[in-house]
PDB file of N, CA and C in Angstrom:
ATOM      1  N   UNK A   1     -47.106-136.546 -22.838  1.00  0.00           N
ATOM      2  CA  UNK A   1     -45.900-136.785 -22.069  1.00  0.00           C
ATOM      3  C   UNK A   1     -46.049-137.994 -21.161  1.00  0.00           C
ATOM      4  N   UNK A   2     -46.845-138.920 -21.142  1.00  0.00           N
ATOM      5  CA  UNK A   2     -47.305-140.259 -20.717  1.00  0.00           C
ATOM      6  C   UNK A   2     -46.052-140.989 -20.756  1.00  0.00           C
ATOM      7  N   UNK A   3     -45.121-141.027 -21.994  1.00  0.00           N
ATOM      8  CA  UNK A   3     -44.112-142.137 -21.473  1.00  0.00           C
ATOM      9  C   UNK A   3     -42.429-141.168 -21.271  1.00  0.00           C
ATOM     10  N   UNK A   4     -43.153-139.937 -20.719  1.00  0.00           N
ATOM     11  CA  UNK A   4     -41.728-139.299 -20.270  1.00  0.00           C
ATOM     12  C   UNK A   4     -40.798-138.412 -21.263  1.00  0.00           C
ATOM     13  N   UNK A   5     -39.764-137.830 -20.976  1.00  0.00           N
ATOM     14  CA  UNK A   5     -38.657-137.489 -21.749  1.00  0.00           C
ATOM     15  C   UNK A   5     -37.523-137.136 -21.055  1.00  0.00           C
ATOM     16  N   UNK A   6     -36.348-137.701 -21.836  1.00  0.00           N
ATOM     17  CA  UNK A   6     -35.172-137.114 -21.402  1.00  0.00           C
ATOM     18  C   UNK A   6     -34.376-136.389 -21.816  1.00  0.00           C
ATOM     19  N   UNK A   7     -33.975-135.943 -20.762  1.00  0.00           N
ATOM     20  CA  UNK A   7     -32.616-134.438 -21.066  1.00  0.00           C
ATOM     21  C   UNK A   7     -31.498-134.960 -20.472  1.00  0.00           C
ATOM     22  N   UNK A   8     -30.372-133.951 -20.939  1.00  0.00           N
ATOM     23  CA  UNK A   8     -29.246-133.973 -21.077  1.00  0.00           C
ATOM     24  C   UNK A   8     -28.964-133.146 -19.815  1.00  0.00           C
ATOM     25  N   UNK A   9     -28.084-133.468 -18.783  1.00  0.00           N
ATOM     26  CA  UNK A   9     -27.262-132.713 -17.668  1.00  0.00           C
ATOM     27  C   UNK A   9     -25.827-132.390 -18.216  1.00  0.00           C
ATOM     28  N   UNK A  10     -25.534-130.606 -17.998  1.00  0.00           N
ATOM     29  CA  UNK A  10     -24.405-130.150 -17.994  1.00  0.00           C
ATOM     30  C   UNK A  10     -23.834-129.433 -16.927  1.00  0.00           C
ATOM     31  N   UNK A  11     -22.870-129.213 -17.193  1.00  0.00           N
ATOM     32  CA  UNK A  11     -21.851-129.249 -15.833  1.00  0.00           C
ATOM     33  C   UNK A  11     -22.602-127.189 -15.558  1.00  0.00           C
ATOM     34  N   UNK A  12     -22.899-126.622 -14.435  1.00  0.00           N
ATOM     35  CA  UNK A  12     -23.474-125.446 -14.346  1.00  0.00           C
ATOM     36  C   UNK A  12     -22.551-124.293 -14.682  1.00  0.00           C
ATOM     37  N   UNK A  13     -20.912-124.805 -13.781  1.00  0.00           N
ATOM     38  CA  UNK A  13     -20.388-123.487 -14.409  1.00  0.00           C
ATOM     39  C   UNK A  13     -18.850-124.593 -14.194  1.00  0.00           C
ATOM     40  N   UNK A  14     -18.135-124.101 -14.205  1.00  0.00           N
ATOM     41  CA  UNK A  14     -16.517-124.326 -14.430  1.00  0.00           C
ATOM     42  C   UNK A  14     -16.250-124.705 -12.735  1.00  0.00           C
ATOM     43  N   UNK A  15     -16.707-124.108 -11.473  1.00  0.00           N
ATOM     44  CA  UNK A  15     -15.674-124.142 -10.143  1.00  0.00           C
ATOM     45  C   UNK A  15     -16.930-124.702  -9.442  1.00  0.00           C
ATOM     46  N   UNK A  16     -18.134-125.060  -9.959  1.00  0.00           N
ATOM     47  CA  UNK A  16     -19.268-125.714  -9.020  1.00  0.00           C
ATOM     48  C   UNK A  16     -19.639-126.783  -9.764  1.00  0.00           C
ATOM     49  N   UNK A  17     -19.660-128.294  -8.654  1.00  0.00           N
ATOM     50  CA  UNK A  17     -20.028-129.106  -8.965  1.00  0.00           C
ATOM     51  C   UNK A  17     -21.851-129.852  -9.558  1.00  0.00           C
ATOM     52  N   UNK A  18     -22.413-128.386  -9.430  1.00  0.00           N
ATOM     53  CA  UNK A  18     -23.926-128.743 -10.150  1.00  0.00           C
ATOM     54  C   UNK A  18     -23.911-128.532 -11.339  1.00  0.00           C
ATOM     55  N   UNK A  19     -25.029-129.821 -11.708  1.00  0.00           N
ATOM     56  CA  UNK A  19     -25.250-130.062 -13.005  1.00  0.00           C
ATOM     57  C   UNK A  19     -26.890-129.282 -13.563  1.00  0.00           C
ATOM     58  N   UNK A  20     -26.591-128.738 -14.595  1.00  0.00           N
ATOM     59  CA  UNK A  20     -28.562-128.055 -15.216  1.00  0.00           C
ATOM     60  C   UNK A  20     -28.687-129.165 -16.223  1.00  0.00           C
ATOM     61  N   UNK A  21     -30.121-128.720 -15.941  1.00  0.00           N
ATOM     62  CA  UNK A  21     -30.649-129.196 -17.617  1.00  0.00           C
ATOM     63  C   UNK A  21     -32.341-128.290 -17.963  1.00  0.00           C
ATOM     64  N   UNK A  22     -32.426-129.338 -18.844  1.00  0.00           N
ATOM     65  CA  UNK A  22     -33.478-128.341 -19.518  1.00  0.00           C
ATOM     66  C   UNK A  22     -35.041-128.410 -19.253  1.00  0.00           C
ATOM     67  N   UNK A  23     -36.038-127.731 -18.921  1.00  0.00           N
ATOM     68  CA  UNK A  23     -37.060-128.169 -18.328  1.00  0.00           C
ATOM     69  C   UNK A  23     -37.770-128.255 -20.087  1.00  0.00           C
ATOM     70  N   UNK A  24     -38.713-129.459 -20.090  1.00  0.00           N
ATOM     71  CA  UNK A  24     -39.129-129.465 -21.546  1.00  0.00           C
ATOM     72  C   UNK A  24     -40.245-128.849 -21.951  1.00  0.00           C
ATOM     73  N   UNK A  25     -40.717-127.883 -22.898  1.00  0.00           N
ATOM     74  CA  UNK A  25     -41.645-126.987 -23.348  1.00  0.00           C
ATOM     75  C   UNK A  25     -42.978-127.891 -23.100  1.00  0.00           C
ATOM     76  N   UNK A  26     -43.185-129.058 -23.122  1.00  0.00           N
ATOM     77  CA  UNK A  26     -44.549-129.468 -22.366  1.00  0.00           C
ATOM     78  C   UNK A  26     -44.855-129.231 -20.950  1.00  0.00           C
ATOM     79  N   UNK A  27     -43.917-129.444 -20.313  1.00  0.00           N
ATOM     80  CA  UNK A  27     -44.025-129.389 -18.652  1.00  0.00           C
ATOM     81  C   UNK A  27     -43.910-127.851 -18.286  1.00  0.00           C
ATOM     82  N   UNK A  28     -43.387-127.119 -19.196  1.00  0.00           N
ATOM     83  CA  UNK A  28     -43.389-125.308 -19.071  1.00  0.00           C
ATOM     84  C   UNK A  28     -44.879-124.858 -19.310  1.00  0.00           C
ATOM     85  N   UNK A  29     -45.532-125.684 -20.569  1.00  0.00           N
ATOM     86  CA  UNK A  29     -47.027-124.880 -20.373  1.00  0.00           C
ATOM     87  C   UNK A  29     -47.778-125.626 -19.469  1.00  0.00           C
ATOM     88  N   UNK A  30     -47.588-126.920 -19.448  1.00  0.00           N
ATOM     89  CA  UNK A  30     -48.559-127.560 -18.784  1.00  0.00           C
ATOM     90  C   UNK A  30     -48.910-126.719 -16.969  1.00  0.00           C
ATOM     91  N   UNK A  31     -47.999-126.319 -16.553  1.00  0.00           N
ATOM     92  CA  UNK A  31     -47.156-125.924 -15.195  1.00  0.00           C
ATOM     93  C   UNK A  31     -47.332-124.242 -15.366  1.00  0.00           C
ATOM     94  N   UNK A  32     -47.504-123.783 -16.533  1.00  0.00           N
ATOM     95  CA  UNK A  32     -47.452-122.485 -16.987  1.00  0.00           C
ATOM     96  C   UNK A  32     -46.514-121.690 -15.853  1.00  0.00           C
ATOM     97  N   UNK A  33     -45.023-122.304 -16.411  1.00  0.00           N
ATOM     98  CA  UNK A  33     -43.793-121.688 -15.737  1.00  0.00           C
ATOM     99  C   UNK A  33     -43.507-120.690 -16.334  1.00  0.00           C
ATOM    100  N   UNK A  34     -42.504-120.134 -15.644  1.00  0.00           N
ATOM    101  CA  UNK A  34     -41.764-118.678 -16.152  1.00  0.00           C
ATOM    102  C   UNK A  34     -40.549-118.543 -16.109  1.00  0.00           C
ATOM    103  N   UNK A  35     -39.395-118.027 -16.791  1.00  0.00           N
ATOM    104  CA  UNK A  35     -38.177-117.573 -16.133  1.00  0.00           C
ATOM    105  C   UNK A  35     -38.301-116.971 -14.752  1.00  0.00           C
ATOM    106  N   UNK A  36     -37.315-117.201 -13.660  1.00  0.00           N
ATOM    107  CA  UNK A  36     -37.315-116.910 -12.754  1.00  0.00           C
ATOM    108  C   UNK A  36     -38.198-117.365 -12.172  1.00  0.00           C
ATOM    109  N   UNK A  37     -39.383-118.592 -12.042  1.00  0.00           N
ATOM    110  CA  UNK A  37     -39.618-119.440 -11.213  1.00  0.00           C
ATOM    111  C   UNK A  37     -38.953-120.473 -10.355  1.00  0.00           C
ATOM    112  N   UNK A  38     -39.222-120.657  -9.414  1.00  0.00           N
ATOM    113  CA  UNK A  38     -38.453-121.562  -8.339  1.00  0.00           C
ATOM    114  C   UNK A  38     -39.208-122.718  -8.397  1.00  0.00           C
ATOM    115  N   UNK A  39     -38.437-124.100  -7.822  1.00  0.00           N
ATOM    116  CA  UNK A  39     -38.551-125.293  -8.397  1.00  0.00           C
ATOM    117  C   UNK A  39     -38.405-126.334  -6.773  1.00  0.00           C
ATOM    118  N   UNK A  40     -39.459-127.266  -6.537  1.00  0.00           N
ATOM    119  CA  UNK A  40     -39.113-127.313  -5.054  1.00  0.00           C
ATOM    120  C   UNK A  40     -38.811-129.542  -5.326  1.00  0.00           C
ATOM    121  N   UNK A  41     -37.285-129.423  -5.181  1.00  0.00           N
ATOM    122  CA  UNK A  41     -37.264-130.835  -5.210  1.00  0.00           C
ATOM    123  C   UNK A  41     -37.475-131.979  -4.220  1.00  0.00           C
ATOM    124  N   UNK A  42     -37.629-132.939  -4.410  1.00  0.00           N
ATOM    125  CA  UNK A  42     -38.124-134.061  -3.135  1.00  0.00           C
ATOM    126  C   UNK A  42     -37.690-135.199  -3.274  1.00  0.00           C
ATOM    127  N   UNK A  43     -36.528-135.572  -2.819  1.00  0.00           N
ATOM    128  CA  UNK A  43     -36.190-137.016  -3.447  1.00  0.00           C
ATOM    129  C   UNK A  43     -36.613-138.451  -2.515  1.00  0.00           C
ATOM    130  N   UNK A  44     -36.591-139.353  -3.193  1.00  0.00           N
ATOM    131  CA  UNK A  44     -37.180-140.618  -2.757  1.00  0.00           C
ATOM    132  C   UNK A  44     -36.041-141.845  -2.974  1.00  0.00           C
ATOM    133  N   UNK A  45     -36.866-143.037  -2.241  1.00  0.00           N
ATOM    134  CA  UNK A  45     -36.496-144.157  -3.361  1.00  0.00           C
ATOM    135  C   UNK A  45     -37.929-145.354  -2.853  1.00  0.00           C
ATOM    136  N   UNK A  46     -38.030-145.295  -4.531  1.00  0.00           N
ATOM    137  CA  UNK A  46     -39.184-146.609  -4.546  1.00  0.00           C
ATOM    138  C   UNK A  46     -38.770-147.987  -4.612  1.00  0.00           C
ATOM    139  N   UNK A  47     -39.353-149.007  -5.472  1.00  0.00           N
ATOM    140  CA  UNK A  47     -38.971-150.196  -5.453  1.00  0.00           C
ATOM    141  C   UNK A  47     -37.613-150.101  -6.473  1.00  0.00           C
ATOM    142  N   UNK A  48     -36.528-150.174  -5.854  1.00  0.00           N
ATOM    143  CA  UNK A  48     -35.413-150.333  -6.866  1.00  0.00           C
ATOM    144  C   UNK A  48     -35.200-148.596  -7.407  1.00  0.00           C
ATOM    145  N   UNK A  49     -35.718-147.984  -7.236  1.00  0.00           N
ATOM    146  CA  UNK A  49     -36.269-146.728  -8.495  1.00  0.00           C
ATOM    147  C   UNK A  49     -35.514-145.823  -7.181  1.00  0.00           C
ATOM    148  N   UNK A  50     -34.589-144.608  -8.028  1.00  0.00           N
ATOM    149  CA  UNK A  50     -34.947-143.410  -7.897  1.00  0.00           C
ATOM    150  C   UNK A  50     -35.506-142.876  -7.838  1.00  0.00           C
ATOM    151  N   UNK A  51     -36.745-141.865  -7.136  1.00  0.00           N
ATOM    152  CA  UNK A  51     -37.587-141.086  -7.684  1.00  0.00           C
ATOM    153  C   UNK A  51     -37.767-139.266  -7.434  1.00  0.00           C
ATOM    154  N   UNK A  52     -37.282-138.637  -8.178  1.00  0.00           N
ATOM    155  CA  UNK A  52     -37.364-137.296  -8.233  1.00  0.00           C
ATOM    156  C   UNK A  52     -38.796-136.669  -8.064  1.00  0.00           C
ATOM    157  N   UNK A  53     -39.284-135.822  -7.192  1.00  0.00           N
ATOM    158  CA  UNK A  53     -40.541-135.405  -7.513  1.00  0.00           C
ATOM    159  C   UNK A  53     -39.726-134.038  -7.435  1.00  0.00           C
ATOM    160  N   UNK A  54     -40.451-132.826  -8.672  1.00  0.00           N
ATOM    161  CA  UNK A  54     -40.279-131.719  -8.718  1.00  0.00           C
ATOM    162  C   UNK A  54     -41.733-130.815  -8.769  1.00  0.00           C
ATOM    163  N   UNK A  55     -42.233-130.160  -7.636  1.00  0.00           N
ATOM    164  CA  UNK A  55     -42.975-129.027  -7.596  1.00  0.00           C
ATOM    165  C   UNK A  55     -42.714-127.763  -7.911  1.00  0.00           C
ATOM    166  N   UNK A  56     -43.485-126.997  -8.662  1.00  0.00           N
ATOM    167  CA  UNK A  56     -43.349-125.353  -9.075  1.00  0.00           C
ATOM    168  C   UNK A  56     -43.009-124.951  -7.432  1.00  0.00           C
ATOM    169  N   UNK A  57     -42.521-123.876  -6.337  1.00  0.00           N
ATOM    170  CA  UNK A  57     -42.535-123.160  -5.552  1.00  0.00           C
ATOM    171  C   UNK A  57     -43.675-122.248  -5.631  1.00  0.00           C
ATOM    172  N   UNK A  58     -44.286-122.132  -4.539  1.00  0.00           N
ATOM    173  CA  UNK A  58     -45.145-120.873  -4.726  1.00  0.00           C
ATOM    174  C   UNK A  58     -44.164-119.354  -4.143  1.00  0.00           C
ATOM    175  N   UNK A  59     -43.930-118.518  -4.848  1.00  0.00           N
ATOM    176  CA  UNK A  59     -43.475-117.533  -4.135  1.00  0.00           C
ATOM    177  C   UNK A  59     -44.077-116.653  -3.365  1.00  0.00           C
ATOM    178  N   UNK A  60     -43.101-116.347  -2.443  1.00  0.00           N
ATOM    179  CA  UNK A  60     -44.117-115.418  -1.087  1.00  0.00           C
ATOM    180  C   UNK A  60     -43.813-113.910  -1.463  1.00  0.00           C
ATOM    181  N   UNK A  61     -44.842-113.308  -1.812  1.00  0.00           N
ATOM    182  CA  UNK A  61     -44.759-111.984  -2.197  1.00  0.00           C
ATOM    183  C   UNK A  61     -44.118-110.820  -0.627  1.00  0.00           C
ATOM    184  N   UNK A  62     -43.394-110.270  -1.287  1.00  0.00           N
ATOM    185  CA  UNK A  62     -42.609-109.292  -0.392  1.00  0.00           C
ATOM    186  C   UNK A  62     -43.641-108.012  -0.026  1.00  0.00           C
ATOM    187  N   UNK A  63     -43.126-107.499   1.102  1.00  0.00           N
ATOM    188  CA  UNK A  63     -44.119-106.350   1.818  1.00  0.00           C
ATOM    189  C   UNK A  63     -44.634-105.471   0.477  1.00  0.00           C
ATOM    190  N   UNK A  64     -43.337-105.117   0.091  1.00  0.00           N
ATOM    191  CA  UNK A  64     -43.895-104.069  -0.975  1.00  0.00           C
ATOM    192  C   UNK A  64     -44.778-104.926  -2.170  1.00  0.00           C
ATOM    193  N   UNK A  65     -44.823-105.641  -2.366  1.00  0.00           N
ATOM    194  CA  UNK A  65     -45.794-106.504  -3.503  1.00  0.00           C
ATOM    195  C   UNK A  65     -47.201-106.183  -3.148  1.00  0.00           C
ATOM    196  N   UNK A  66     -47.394-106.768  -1.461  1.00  0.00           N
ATOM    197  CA  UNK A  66     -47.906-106.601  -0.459  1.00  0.00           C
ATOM    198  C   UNK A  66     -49.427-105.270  -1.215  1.00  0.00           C
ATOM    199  N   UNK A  67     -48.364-104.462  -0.616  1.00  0.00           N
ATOM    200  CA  UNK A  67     -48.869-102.908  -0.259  1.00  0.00           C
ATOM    201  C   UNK A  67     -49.054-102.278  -1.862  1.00  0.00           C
ATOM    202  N   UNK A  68     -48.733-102.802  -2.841  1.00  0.00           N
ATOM    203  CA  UNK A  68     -48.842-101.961  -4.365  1.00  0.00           C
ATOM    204  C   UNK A  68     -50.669-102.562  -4.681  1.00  0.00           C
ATOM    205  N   UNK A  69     -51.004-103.501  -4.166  1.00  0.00           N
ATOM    206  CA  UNK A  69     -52.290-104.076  -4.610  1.00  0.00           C
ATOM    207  C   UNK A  69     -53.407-103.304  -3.294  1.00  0.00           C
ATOM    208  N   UNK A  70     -53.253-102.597  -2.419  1.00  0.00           N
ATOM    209  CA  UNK A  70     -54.113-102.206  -1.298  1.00  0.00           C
ATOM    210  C   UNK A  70     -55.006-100.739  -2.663  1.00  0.00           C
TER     211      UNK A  70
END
């Protein structure tokens, strides 16, 4: 994945103005994502450039998550 790939943005639903797209099956294992992972964005600008950085989220486990591993 050295020289990148692109996806396609679609409109999310009919009455909201966000757009999805598709995260690509290299960056899913590489990242070893999941459905229902959270996604933490960071935007920039470089020389001339847009630049998107996207981090996995770490999720914060809830009390009861917590307390099932004691």
């Amino acid at each position: 994945m050295a020289n990148g790939q692109i996806t396609t943005l679609t409109r999310a639903n009919n009455t909201s103005e966000s757009l999805r797209t598709t995260v690509p099956s290299g960056i899913i294992k590489q990242f070893d994502l999941k459905e229902g992972d959270k996604l933490a964005w960071k935007l920039g600008m470089g020389e001339g450039d847009f630049i998107i950085v996207v981090r996995p989220s770490k999720k914060i486990p809830t009390y009861e998550e917590l307390m099932e591993g004691r």
